[in-house]
C-alpha atoms as a PDB file:
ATOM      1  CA  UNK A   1       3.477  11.898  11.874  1.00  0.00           C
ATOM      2  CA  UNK A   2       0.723  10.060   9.683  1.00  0.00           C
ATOM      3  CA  UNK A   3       3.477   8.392   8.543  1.00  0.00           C
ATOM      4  CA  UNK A   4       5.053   6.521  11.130  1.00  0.00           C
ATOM      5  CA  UNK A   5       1.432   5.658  12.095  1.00  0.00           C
ATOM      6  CA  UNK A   6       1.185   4.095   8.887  1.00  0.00           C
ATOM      7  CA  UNK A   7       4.408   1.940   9.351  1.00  0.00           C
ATOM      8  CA  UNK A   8       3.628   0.808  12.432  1.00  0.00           C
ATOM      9  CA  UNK A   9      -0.263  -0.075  11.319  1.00  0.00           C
ATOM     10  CA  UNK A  10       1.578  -1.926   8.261  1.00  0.00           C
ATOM     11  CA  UNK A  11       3.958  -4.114  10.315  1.00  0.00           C
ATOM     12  CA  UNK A  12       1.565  -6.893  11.457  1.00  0.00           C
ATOM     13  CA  UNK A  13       0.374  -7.069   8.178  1.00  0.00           C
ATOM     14  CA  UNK A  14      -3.405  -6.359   9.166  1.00  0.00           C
ATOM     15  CA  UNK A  15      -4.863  -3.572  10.735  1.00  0.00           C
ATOM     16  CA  UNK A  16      -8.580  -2.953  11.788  1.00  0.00           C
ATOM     17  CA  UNK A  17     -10.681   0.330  10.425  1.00  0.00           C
ATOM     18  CA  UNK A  18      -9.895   2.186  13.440  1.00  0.00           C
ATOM     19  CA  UNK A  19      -6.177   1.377  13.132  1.00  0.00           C
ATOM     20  CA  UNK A  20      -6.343   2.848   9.357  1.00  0.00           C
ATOM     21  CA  UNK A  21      -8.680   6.142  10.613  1.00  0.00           C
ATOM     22  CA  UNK A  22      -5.708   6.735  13.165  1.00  0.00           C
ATOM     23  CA  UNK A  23      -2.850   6.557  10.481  1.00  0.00           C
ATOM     24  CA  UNK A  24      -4.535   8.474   7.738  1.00  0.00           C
ATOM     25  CA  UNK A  25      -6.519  10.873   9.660  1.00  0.00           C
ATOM     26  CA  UNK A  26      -9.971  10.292   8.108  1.00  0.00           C
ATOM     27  CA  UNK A  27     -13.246  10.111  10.368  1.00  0.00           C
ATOM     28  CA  UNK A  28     -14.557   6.491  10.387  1.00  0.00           C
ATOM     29  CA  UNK A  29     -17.582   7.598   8.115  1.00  0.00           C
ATOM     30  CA  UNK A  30     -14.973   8.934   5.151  1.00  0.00           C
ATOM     31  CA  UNK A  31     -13.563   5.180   5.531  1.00  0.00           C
ATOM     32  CA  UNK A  32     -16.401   3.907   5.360  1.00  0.00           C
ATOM     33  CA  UNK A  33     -17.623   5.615   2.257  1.00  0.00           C
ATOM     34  CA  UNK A  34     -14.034   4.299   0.737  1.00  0.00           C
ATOM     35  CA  UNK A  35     -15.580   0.423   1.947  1.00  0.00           C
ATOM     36  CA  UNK A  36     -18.986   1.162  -0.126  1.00  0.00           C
ATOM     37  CA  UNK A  37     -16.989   2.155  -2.665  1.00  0.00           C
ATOM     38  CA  UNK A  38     -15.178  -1.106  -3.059  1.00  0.00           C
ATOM     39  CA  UNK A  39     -11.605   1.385  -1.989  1.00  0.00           C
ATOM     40  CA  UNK A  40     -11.463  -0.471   1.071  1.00  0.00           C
ATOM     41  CA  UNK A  41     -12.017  -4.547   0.776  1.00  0.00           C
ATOM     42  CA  UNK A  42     -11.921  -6.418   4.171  1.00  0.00           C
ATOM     43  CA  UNK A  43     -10.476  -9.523   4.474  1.00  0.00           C
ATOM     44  CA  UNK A  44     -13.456 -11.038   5.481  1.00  0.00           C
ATOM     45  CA  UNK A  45     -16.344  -9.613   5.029  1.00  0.00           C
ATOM     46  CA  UNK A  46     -18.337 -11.718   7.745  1.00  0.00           C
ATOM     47  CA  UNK A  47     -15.483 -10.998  10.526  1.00  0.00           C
ATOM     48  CA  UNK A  48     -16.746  -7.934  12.799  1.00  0.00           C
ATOM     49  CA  UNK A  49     -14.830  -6.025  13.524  1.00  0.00           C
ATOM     50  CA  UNK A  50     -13.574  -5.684  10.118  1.00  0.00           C
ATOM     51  CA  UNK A  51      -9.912  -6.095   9.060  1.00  0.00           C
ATOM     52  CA  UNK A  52      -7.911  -5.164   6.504  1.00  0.00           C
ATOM     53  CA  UNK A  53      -4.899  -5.817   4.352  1.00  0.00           C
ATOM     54  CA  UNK A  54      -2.124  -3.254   5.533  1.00  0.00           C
ATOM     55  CA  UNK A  55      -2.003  -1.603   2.141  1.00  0.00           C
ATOM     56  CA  UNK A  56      -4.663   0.372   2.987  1.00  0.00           C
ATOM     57  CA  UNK A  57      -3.326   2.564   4.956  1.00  0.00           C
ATOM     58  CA  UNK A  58      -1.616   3.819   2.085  1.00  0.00           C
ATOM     59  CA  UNK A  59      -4.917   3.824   0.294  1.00  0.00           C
ATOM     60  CA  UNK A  60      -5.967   6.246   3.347  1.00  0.00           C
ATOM     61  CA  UNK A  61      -3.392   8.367   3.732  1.00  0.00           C
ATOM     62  CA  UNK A  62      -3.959   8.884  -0.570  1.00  0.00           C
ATOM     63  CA  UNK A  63      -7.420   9.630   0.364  1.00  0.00           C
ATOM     64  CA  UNK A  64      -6.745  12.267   2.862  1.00  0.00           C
ATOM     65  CA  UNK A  65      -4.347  13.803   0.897  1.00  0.00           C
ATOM     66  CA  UNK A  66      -6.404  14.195  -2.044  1.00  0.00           C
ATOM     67  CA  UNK A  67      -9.576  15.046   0.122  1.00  0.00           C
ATOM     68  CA  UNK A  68      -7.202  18.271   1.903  1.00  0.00           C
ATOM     69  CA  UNK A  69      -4.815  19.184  -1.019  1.00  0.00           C
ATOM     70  CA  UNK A  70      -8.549  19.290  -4.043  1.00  0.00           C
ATOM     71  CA  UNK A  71     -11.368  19.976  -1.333  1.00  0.00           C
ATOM     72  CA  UNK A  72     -12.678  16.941  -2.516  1.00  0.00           C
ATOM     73  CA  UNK A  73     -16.119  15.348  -1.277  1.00  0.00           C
ATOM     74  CA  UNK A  74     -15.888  10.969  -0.432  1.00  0.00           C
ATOM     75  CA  UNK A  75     -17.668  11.051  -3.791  1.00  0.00           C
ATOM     76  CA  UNK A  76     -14.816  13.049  -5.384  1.00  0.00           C
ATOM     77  CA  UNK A  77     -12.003  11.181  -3.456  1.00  0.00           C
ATOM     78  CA  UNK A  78     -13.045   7.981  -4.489  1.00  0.00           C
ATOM     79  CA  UNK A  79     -13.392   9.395  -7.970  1.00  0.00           C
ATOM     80  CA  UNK A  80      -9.211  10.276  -7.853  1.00  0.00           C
ATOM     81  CA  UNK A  81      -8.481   7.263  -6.417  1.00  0.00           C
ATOM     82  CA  UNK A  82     -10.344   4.349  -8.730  1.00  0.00           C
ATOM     83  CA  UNK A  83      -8.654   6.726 -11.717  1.00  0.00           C
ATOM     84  CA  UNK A  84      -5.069   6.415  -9.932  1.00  0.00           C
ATOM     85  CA  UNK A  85      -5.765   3.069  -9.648  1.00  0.00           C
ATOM     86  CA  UNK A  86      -6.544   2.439 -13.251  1.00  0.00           C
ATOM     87  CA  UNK A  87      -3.774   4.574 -14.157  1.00  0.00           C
ATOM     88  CA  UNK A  88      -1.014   2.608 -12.400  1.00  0.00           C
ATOM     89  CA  UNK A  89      -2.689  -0.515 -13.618  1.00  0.00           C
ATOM     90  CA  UNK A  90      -2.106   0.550 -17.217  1.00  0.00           C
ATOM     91  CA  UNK A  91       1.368   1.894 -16.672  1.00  0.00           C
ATOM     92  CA  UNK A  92       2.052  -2.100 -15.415  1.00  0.00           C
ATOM     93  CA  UNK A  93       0.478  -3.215 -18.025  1.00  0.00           C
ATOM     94  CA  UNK A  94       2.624  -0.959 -20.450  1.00  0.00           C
ATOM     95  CA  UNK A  95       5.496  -2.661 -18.563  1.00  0.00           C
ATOM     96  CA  UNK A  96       4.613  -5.605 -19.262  1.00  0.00           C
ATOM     97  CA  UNK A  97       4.610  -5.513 -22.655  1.00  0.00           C
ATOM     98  CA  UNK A  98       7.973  -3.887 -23.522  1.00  0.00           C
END
């Protein structure tokens, strides 16, 4: 079900916070710890309310997984997350150069 949520979030291309808690299932204060971690970027920062790029909902939908599946804490999810992140910038990078 989170799923389809997400697809339909990701078709207009943005989507607000609210739109993202709804697809991925986190509170509003577990996104928002993802936003003060620098997880979450909005578009424009001095737009209330707040939108976002549509590729976080995949971002969120990581997070809740990781936060359900490892118990994690925000602290802990954006911990697995900024490490995924680095790791599937390297593996492009690796890419690149062969």
């Amino acid at each position: 079900m989170d799923i389809e949520d997400a697809l339909e979030a990701e078709q207009s291309g943005i989507c607000t916070i609210d739109e993202i808690a709804k697809a991925s299932r986190l509170s509003l204060d577990e996104l928002q710890a993802l936003v003060d971690f620098g997880l979450l970027v909005p578009l424009d920062e001095l737009i209330e309310p707040a939108r976002f790029h549509k590729d976080y909902v995949r971002t969120a939908v990581v997070a809740r997984r990781l936060r359900d599946d490892f118990e994690l804490d925000a602290r802990g999810v954006a911990v697995a997350l900024m490490l995924m992140q680095r790791i599937d910038a390297l593996e492009e990078e690796l890419r690149a150069r062969r």
